[in-house]
N, C-alpha and C. Protein backbone atom coordinates (compact mmCIF):
# COMPACT_ATOMS: atom_id res chain seq x y z
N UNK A 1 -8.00 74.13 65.07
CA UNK A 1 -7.27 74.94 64.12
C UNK A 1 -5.80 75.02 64.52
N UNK A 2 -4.75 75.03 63.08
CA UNK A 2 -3.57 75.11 64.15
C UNK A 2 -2.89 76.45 64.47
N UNK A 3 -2.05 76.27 65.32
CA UNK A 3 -1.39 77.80 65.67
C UNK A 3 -0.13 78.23 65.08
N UNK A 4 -0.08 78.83 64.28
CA UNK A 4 0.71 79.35 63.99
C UNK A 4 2.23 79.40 64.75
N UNK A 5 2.14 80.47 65.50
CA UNK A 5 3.06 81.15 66.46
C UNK A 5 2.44 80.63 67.81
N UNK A 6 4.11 80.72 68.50
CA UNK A 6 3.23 80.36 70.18
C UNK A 6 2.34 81.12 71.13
N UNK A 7 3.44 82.59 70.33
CA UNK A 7 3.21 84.17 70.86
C UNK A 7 1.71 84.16 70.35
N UNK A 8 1.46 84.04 69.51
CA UNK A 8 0.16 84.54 68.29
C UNK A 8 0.32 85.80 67.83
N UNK A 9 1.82 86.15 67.72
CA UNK A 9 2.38 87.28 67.16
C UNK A 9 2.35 88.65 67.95
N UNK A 10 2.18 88.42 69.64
CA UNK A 10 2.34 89.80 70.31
C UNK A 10 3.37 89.50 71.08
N UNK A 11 3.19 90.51 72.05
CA UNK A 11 3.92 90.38 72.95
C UNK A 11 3.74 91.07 74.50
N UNK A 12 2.77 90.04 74.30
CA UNK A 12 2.28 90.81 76.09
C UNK A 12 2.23 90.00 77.37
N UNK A 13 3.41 88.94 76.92
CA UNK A 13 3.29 88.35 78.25
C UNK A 13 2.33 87.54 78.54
N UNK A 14 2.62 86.75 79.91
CA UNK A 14 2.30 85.67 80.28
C UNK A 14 1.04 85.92 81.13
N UNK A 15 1.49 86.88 82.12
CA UNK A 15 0.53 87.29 83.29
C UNK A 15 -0.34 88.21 82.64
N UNK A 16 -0.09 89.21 81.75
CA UNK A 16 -0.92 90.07 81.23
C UNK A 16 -2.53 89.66 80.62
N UNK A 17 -3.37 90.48 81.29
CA UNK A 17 -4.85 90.31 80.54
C UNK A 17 -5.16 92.03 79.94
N UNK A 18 -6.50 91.40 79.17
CA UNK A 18 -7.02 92.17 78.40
C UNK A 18 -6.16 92.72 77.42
N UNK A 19 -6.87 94.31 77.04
CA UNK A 19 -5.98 94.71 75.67
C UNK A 19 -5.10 95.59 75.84
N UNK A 20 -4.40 95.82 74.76
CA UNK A 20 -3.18 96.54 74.77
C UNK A 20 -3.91 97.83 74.01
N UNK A 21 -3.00 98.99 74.27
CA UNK A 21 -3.00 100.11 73.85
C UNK A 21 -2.97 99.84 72.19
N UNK A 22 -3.27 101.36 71.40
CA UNK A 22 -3.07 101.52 70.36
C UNK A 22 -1.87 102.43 70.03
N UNK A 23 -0.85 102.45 69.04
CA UNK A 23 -0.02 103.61 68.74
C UNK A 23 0.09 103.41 66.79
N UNK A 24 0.52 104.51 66.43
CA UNK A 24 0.58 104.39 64.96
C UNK A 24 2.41 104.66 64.51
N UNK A 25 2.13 104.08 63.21
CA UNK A 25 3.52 103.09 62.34
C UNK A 25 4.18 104.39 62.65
N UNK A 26 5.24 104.51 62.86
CA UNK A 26 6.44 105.86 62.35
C UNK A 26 6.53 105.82 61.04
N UNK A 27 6.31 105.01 60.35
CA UNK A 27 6.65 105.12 58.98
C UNK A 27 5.55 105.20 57.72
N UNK A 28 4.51 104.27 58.23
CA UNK A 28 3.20 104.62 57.35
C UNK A 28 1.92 105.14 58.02
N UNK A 29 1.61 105.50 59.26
CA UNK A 29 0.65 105.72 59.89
C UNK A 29 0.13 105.26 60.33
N UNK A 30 -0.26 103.30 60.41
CA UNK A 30 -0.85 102.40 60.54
C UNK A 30 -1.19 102.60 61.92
N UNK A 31 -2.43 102.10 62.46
CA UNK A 31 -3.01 101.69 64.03
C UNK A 31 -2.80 100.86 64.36
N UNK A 32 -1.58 100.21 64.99
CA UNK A 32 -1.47 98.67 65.21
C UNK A 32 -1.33 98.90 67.16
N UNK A 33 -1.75 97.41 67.26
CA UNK A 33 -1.15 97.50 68.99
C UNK A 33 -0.44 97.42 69.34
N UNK A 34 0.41 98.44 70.34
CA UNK A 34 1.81 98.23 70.99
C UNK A 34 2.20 97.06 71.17
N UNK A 35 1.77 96.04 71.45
CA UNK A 35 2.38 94.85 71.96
C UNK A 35 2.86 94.35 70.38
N UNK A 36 2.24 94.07 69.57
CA UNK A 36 2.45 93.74 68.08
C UNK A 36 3.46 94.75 67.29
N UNK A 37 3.61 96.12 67.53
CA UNK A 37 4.51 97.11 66.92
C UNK A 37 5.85 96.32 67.45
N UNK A 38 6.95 96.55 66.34
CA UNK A 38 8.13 96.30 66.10
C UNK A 38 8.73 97.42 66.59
N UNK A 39 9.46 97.85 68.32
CA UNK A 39 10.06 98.58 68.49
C UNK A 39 11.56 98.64 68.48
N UNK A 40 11.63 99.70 67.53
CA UNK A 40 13.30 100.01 67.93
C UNK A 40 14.04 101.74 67.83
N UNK A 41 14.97 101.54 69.19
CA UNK A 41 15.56 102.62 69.59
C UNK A 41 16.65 102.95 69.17
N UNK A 42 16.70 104.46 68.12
CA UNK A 42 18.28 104.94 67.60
C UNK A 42 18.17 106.11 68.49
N UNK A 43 19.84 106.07 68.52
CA UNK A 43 20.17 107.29 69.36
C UNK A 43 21.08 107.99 68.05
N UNK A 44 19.97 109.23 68.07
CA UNK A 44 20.29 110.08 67.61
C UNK A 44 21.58 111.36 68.26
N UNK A 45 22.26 111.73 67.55
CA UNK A 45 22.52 113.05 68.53
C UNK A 45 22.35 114.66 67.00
N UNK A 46 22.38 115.70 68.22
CA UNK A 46 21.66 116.93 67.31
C UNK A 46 22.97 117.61 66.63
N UNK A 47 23.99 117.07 67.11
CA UNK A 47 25.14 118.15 66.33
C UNK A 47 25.34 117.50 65.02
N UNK A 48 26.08 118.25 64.50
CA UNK A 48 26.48 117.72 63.35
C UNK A 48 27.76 116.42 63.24
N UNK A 49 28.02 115.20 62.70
CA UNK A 49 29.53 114.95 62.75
C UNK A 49 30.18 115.41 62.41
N UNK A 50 30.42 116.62 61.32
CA UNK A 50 31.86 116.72 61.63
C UNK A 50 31.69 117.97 62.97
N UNK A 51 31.30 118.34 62.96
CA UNK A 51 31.39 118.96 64.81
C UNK A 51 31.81 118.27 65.71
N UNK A 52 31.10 117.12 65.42
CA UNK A 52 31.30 116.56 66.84
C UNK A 52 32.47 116.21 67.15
N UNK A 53 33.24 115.05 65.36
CA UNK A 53 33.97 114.93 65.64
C UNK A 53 35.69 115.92 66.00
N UNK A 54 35.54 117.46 65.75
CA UNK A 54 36.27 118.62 66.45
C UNK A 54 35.94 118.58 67.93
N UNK A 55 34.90 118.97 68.36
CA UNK A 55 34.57 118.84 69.63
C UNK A 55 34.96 117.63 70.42
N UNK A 56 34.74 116.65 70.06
CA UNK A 56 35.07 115.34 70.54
C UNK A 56 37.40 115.65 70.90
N UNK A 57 37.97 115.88 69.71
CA UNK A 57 39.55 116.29 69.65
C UNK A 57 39.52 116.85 71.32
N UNK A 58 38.92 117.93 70.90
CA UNK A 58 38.87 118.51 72.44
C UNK A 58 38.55 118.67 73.57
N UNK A 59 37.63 117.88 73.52
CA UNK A 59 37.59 116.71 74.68
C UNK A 59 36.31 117.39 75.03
N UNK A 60 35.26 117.17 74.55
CA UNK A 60 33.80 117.89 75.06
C UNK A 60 32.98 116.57 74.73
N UNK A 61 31.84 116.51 75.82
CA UNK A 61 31.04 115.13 75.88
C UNK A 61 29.67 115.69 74.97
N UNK A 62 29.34 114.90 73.93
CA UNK A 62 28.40 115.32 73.11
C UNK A 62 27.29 114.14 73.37
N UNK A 63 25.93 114.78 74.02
CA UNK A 63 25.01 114.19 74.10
C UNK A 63 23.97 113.72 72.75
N UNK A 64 23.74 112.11 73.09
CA UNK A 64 22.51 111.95 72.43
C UNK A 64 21.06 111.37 73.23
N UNK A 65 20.19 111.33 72.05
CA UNK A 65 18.61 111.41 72.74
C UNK A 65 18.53 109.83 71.73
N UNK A 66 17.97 109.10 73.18
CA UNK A 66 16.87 107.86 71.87
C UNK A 66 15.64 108.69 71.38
N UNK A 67 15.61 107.92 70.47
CA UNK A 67 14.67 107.96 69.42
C UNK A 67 13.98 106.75 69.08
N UNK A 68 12.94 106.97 69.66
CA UNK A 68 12.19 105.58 69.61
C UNK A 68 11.00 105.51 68.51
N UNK A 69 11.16 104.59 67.55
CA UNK A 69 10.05 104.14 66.65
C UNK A 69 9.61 103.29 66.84
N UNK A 70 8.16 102.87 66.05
CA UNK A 70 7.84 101.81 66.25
C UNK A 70 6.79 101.52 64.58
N UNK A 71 7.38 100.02 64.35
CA UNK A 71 7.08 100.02 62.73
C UNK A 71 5.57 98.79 63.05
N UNK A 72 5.03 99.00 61.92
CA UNK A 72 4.25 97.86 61.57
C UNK A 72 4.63 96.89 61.09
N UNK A 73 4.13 95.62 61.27
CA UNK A 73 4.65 94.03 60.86
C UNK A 73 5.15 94.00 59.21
N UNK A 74 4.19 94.76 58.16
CA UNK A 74 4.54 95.05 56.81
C UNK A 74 5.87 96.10 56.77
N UNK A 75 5.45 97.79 57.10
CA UNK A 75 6.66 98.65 57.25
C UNK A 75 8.10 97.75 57.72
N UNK A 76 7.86 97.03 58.44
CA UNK A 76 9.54 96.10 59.07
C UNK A 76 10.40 95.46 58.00
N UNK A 77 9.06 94.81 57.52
CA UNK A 77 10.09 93.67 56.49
C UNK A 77 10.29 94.26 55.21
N UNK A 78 9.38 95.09 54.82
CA UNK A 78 9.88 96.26 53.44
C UNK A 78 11.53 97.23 53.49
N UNK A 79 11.07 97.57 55.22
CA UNK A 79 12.51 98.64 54.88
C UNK A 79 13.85 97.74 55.86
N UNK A 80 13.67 96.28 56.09
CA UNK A 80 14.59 95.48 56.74
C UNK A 80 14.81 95.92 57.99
N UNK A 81 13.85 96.31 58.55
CA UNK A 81 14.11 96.40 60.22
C UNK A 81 14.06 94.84 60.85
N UNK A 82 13.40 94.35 60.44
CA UNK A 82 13.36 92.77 60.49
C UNK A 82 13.48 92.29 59.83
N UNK A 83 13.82 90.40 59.36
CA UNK A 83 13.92 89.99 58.31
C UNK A 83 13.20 88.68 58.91
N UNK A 84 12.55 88.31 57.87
CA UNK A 84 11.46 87.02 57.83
C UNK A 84 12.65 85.54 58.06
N UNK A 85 12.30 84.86 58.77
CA UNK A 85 13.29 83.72 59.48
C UNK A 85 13.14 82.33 58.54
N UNK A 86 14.59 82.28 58.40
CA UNK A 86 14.52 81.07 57.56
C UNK A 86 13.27 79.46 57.44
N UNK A 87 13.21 78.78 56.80
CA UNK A 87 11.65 77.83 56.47
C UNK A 87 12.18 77.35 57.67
N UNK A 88 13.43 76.70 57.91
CA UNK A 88 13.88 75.73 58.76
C UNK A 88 13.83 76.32 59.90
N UNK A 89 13.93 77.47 60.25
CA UNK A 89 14.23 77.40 61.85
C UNK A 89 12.77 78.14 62.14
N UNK A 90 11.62 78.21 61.20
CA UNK A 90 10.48 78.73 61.83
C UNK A 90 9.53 77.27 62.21
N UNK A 91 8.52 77.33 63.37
CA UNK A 91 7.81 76.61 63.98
C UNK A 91 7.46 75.65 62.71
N UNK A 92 7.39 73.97 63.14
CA UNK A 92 6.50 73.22 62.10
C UNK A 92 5.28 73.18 62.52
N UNK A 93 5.09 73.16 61.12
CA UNK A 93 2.99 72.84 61.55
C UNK A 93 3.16 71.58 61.91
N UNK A 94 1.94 71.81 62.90
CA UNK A 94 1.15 70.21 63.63
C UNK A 94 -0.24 69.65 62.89
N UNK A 95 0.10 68.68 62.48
CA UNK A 95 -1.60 68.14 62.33
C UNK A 95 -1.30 68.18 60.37
């Protein structure tokens, strides 16, 4: 049969055995496995901008927190956290 992807669409490494954990979509609820979830980190911060940017004038260091999500393979490409890779530069089939 042929393969698709080299990964087979995770990401757990070379040395890694067995299974990966479970976590659910930030965005639709989904159960997918960490290694397969699409993670990405915004850093949020809690003030407001235009606060900050007053505070900032006067010279005060305004902290932020990551914020880490993690989307499902569908949730990604709906709200463009990822975008599906051109025909040409994705793997050719063999066989």
């Amino acid at each position: 049969m042929v393969k698709k992807r080299k990964n087979r669409g995770r990401h757990k490494g070379r040395g890694k055995k067995g299974r990966s954990g479970y976590i659910s979509c930030s965005n639709c609820g989904a159960r997918i496995p960490r290694d397969k979830a699409i993670r990405r980190v915004v850093w949020r911060s809690y003030v407001d901008p235009q606060l900050s940017q007053e505070l900032k004038k006067q010279g005060a260091i305004i902290l932020k927190q990551p914020l880490v999500k993690y989307y499902c393979v569908s949730c990604a490409i709906h709200f463009g956290v990822v975008r599906i890779g051109m025909s040409a530069e994705r793997k050719a089939r063999e066989g």
